[in-house]
C-alpha atoms as a PDB file:
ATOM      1  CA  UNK A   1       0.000   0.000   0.000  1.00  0.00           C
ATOM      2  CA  UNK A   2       1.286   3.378  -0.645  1.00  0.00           C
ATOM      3  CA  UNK A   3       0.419   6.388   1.543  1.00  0.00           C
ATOM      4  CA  UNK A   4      -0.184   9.491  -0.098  1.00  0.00           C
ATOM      5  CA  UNK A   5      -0.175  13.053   1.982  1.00  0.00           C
ATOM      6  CA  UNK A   6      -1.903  15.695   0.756  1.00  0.00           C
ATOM      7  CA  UNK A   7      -0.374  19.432   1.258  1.00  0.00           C
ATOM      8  CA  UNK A   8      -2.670  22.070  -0.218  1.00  0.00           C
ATOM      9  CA  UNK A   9      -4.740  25.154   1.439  1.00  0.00           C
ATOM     10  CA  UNK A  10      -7.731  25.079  -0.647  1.00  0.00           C
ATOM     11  CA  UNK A  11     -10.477  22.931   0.864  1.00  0.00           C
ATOM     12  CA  UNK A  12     -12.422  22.572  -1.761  1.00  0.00           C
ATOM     13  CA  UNK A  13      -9.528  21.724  -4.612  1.00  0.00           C
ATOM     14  CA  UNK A  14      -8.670  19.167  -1.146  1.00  0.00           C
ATOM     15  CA  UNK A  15     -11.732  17.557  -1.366  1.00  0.00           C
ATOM     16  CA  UNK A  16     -11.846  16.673  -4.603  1.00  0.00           C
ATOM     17  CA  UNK A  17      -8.373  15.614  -4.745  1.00  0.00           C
ATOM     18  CA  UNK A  18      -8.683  13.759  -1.800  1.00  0.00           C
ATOM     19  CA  UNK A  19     -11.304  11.612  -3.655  1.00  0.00           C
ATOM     20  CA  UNK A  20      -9.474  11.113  -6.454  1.00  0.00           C
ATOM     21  CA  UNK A  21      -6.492   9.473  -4.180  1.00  0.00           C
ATOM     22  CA  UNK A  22      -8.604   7.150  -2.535  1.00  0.00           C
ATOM     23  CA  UNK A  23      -9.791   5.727  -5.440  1.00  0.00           C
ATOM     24  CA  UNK A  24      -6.584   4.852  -6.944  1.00  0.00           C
ATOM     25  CA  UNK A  25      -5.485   0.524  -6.306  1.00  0.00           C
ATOM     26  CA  UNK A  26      -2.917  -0.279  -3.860  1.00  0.00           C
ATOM     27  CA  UNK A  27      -2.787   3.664  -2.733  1.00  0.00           C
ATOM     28  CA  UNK A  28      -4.006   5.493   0.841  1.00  0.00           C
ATOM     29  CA  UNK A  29      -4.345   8.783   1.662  1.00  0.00           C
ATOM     30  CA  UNK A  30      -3.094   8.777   5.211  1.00  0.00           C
ATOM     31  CA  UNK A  31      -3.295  12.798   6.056  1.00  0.00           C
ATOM     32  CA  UNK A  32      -3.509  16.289   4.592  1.00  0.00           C
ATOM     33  CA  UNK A  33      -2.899  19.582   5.606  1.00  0.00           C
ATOM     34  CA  UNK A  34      -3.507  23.223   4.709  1.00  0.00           C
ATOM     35  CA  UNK A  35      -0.013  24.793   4.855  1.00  0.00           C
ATOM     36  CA  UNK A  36       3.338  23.638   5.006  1.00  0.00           C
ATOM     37  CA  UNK A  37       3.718  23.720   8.715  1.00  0.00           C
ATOM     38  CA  UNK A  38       0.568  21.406   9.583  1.00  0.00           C
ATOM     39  CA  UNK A  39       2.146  18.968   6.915  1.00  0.00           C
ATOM     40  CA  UNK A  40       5.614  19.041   8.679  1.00  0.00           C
ATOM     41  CA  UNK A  41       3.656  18.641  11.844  1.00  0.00           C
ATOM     42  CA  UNK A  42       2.098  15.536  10.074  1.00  0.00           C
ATOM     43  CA  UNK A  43       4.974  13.664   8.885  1.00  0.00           C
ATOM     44  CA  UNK A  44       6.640  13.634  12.312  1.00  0.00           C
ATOM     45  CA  UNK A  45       3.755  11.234  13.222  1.00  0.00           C
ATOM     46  CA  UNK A  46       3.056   9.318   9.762  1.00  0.00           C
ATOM     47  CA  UNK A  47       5.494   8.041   7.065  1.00  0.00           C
ATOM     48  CA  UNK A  48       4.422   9.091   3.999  1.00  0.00           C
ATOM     49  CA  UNK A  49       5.367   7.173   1.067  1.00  0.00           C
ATOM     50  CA  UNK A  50       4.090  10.377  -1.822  1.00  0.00           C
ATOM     51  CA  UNK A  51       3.213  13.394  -1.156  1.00  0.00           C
ATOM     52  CA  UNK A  52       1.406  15.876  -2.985  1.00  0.00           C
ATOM     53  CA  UNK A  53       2.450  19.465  -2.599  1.00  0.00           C
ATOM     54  CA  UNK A  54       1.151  22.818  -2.942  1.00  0.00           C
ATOM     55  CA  UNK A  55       3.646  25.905  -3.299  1.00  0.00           C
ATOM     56  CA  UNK A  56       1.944  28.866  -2.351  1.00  0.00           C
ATOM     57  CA  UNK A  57       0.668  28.603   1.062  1.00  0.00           C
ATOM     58  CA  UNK A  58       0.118  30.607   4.073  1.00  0.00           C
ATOM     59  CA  UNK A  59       2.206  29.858   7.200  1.00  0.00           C
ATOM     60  CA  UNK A  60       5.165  27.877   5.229  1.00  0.00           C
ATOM     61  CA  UNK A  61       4.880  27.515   1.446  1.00  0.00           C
ATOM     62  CA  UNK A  62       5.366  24.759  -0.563  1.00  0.00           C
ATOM     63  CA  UNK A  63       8.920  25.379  -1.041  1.00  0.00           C
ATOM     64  CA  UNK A  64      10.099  25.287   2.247  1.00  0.00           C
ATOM     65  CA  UNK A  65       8.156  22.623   2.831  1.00  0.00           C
ATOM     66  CA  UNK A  66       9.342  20.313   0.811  1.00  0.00           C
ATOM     67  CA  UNK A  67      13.199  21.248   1.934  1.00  0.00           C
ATOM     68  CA  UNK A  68      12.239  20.976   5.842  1.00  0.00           C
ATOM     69  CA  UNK A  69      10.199  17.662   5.063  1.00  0.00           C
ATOM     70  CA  UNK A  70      13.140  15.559   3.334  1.00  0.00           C
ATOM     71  CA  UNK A  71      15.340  16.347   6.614  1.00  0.00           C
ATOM     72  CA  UNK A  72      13.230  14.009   8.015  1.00  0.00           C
ATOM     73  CA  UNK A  73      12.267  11.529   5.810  1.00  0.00           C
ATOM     74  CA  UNK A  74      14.430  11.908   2.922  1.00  0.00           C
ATOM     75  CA  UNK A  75      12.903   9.050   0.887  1.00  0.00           C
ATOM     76  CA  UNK A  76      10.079  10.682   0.681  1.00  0.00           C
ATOM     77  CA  UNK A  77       8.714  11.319  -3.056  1.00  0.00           C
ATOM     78  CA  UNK A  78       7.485  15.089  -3.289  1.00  0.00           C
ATOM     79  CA  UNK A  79       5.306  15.597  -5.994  1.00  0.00           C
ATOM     80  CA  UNK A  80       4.926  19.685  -6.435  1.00  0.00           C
ATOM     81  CA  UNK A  81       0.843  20.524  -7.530  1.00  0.00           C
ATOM     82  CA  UNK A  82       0.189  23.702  -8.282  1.00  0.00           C
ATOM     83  CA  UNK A  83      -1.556  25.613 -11.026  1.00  0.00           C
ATOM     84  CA  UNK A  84       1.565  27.293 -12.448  1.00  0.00           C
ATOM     85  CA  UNK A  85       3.754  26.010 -15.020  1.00  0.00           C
ATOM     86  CA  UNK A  86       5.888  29.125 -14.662  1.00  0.00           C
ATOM     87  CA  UNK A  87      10.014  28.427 -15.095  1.00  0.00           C
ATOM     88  CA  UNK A  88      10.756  29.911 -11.821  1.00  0.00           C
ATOM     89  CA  UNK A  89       8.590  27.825  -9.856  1.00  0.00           C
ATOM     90  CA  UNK A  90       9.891  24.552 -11.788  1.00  0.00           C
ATOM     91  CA  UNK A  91      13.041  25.154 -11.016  1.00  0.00           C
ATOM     92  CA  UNK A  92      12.686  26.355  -7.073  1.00  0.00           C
ATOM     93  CA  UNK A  93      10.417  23.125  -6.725  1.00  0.00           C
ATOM     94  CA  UNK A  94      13.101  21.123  -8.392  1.00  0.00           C
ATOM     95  CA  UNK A  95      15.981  22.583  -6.350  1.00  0.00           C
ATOM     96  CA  UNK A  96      14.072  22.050  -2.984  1.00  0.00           C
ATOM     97  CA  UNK A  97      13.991  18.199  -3.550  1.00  0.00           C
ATOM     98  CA  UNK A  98      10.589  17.413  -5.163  1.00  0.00           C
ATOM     99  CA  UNK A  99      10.642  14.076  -7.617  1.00  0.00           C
ATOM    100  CA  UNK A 100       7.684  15.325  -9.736  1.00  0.00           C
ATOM    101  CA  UNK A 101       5.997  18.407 -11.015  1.00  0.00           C
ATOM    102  CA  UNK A 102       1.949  18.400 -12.003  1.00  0.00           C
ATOM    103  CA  UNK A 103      -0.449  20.927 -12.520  1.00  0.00           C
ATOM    104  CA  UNK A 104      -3.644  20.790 -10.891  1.00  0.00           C
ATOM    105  CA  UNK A 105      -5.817  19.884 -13.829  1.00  0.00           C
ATOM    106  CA  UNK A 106      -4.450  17.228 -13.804  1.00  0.00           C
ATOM    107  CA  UNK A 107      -7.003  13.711 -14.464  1.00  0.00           C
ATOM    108  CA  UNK A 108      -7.370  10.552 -12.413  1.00  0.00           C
ATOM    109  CA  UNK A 109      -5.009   8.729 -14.964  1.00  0.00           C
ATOM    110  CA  UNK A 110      -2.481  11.350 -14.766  1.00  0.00           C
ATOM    111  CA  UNK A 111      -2.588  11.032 -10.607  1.00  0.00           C
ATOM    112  CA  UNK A 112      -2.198   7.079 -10.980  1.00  0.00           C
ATOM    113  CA  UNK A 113       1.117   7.526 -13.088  1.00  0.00           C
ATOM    114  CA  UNK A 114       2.497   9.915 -11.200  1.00  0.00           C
ATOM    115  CA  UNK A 115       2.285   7.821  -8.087  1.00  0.00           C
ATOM    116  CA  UNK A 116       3.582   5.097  -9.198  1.00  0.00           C
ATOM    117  CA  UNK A 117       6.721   6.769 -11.719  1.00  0.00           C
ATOM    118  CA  UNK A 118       8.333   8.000  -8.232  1.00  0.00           C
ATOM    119  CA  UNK A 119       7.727   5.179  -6.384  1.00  0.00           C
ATOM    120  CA  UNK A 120       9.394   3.335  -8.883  1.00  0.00           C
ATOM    121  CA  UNK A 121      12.571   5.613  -8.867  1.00  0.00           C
ATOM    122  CA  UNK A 122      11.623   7.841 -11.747  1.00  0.00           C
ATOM    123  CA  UNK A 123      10.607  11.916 -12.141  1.00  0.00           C
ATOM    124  CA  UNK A 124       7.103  12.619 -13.162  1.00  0.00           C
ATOM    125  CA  UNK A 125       6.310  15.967 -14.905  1.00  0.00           C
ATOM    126  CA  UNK A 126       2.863  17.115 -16.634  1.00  0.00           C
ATOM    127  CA  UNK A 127       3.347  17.284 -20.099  1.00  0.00           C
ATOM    128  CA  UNK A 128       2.943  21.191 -20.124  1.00  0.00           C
ATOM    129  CA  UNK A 129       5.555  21.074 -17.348  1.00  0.00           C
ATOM    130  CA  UNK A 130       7.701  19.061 -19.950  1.00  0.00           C
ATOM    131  CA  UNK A 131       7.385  21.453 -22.845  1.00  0.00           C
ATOM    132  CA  UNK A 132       7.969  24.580 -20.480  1.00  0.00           C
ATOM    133  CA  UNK A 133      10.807  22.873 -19.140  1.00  0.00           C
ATOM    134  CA  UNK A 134      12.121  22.190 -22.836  1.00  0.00           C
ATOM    135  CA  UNK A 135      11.797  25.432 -24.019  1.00  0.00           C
ATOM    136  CA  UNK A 136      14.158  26.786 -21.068  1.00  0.00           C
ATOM    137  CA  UNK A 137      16.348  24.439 -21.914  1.00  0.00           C
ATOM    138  CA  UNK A 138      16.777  25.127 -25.749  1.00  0.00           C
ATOM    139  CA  UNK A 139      16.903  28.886 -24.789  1.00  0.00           C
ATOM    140  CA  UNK A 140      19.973  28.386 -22.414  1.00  0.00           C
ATOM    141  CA  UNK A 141      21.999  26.159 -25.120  1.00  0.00           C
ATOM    142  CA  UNK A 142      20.800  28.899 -27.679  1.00  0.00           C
ATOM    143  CA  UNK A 143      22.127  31.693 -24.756  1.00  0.00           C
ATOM    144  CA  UNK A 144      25.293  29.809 -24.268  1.00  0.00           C
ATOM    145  CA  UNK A 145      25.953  29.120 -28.188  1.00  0.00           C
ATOM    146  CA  UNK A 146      25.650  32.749 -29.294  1.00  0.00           C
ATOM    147  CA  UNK A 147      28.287  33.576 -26.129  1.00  0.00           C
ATOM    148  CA  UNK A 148      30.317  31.206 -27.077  1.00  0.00           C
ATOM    149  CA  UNK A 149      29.601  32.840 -30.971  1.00  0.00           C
ATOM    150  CA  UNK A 150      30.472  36.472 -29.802  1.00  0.00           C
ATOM    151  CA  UNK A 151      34.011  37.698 -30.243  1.00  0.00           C
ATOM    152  CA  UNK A 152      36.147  38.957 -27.028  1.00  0.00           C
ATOM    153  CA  UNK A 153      35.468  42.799 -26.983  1.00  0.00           C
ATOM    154  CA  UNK A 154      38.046  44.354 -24.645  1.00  0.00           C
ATOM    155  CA  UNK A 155      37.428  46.583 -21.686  1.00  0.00           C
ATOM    156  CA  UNK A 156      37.871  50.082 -24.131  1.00  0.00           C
ATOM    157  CA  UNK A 157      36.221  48.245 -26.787  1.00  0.00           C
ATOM    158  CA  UNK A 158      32.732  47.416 -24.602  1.00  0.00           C
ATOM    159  CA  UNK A 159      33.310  50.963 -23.437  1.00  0.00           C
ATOM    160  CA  UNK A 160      33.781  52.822 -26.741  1.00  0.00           C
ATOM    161  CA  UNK A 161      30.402  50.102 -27.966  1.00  0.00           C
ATOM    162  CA  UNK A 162      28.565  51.523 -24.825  1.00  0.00           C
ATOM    163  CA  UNK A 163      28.809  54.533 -25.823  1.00  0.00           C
ATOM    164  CA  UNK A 164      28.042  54.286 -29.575  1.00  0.00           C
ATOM    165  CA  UNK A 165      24.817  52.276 -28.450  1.00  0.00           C
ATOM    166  CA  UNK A 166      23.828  55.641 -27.097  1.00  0.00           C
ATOM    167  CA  UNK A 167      24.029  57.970 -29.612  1.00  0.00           C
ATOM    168  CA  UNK A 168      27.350  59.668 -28.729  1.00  0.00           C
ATOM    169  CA  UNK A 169      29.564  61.245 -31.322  1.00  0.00           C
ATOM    170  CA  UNK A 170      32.827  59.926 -32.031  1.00  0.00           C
ATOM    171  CA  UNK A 171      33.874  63.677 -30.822  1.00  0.00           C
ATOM    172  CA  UNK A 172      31.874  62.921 -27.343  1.00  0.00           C
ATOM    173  CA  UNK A 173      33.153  59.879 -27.238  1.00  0.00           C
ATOM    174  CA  UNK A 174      37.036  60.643 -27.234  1.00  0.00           C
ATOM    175  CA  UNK A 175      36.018  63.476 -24.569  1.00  0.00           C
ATOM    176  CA  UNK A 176      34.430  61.136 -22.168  1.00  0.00           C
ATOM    177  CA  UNK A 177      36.908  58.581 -22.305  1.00  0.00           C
ATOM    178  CA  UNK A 178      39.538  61.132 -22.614  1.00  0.00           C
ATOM    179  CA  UNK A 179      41.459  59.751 -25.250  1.00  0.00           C
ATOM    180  CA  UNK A 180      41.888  60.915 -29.482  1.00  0.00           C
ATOM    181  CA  UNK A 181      39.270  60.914 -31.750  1.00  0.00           C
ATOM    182  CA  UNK A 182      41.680  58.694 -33.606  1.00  0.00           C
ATOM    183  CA  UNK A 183      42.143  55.913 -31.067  1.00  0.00           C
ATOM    184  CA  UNK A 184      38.049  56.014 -30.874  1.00  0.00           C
ATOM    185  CA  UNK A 185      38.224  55.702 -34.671  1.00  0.00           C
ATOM    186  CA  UNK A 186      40.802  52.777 -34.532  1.00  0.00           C
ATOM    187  CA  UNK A 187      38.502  50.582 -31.348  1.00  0.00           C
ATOM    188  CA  UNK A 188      35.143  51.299 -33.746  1.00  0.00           C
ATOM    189  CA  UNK A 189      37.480  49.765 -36.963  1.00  0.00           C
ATOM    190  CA  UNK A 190      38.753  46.870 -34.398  1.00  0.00           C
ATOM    191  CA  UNK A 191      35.051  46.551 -33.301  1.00  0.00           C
ATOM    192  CA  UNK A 192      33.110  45.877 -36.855  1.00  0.00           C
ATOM    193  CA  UNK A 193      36.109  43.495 -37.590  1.00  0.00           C
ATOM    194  CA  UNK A 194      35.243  41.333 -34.901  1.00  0.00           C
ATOM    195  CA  UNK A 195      31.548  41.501 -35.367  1.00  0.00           C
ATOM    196  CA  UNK A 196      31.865  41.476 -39.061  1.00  0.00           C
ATOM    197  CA  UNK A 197      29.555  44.568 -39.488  1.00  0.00           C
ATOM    198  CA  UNK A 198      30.045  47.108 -42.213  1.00  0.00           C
ATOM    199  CA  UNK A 199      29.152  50.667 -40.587  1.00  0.00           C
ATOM    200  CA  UNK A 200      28.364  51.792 -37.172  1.00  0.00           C
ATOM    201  CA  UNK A 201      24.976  51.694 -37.725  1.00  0.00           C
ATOM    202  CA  UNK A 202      25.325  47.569 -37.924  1.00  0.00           C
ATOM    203  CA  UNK A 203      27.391  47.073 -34.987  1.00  0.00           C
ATOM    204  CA  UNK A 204      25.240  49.117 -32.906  1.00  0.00           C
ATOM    205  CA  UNK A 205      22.512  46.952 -34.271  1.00  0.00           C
ATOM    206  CA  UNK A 206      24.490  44.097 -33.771  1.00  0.00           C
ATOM    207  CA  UNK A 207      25.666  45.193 -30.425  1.00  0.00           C
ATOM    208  CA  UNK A 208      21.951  45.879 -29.096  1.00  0.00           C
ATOM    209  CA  UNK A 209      20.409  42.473 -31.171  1.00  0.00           C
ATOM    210  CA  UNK A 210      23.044  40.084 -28.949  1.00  0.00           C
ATOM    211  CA  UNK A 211      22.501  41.766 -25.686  1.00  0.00           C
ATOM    212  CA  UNK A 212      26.401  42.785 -25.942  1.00  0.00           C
ATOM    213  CA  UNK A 213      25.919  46.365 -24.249  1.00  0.00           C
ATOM    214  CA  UNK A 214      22.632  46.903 -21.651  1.00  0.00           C
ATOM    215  CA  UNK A 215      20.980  50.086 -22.501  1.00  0.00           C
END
């Protein structure tokens, strides 16, 4: 038999997930609570095999929770249910110790396989979960390629870019940095050959496109 906890402060989302657990095979809700304190208050008395989490709730959220909970029973499974599928949440979830991610729409089948993919060792996500987590994860390679892509702009360089990005003159330029008009003339030259631009006006563009200056 597998007990299930369930952590979540609205009663009426709680009742209707509570009926949902008990009639799953071979699975037993054992307790619930409304905020994260009541549920560590809980576990210090039961074992829980699963438990379903909430993250924002009064008292202690979900977050805390689930870090203060593994102290004591670290084989625990921790299955965050919420009704975001934001990136930030994901990942604070996932960094406090939780095996599984689902939102709360979640149907009866859904609630089945995610009880029984942690028990049997493995991470459970909802498939939105999956795609948002997908998409964050093609955006960081993507991140990381084009720095990897972007040529090494020295300190006067980035400072001489900076400055271009905002408008000033090449004349305004050698007077804030206080050095010749030429030598500005020479870092812009030195600056379109490593971006392989053609004017100023495309490695500005260039600059402000690749997030190589903030504005």
């Amino acid at each position: 038999m597998i007990n299930v906890i369930v952590v979540d402060d609205h009663k009426i989302f709680m009742d209707g997930f509570k009926m949902v657990i008990e009639s799953i095979k071979d699975v037993k809700l054992i307790g619930q609570a409304f905020n994260g304190k009541e549920f560590i208050d809980l576990i210090k008395k039961k074992k829980a095999d699963v438990v379903f989490m909430d993250i924002n709730m009064p008292v202690m959220n979900g977050v805390n929770a689930t870090k203060e909970a593994l102290k004591y029973q670290p084989d625990m499974k921790i299955i965050a249910l919420t009704a975001y599928g934001d990136i930030d949440y994901i990942n604070k979830m996932l960094m406090a110790g939780v095996e599984g991610y689902m939102l709360k729409d979640a149907d009866y089948e859904e609630v089945e396989e995610a009880i029984h993919s942690v028990m049997a060792g493995k991470n459970y996500f909802s498939k939105e979960v999956l795609v948002t987590l997908t998409k964050n994860s093609l955006a960081e390679r993507d991140n990381k390629k084009r720095k990897k892509e972007f040529p090494h702009l020295s300190g006067r360089e980035m400072e001489v870019l900076q400055l271009m990005c905002k408008g000033f003159s090449k004349k305004e330029i050698a007077q804030k940095l206080f050095i010749s008009e030429r030598t500005v003339e020479k870092h812009k030259e030195n600056l379109m050959q490593k971006t392989n631009t053609k004017s100023s006006v495309n490695l500005v563009i260039y600059a402000i496109k690749n997030k190589i200056v903030k504005l």
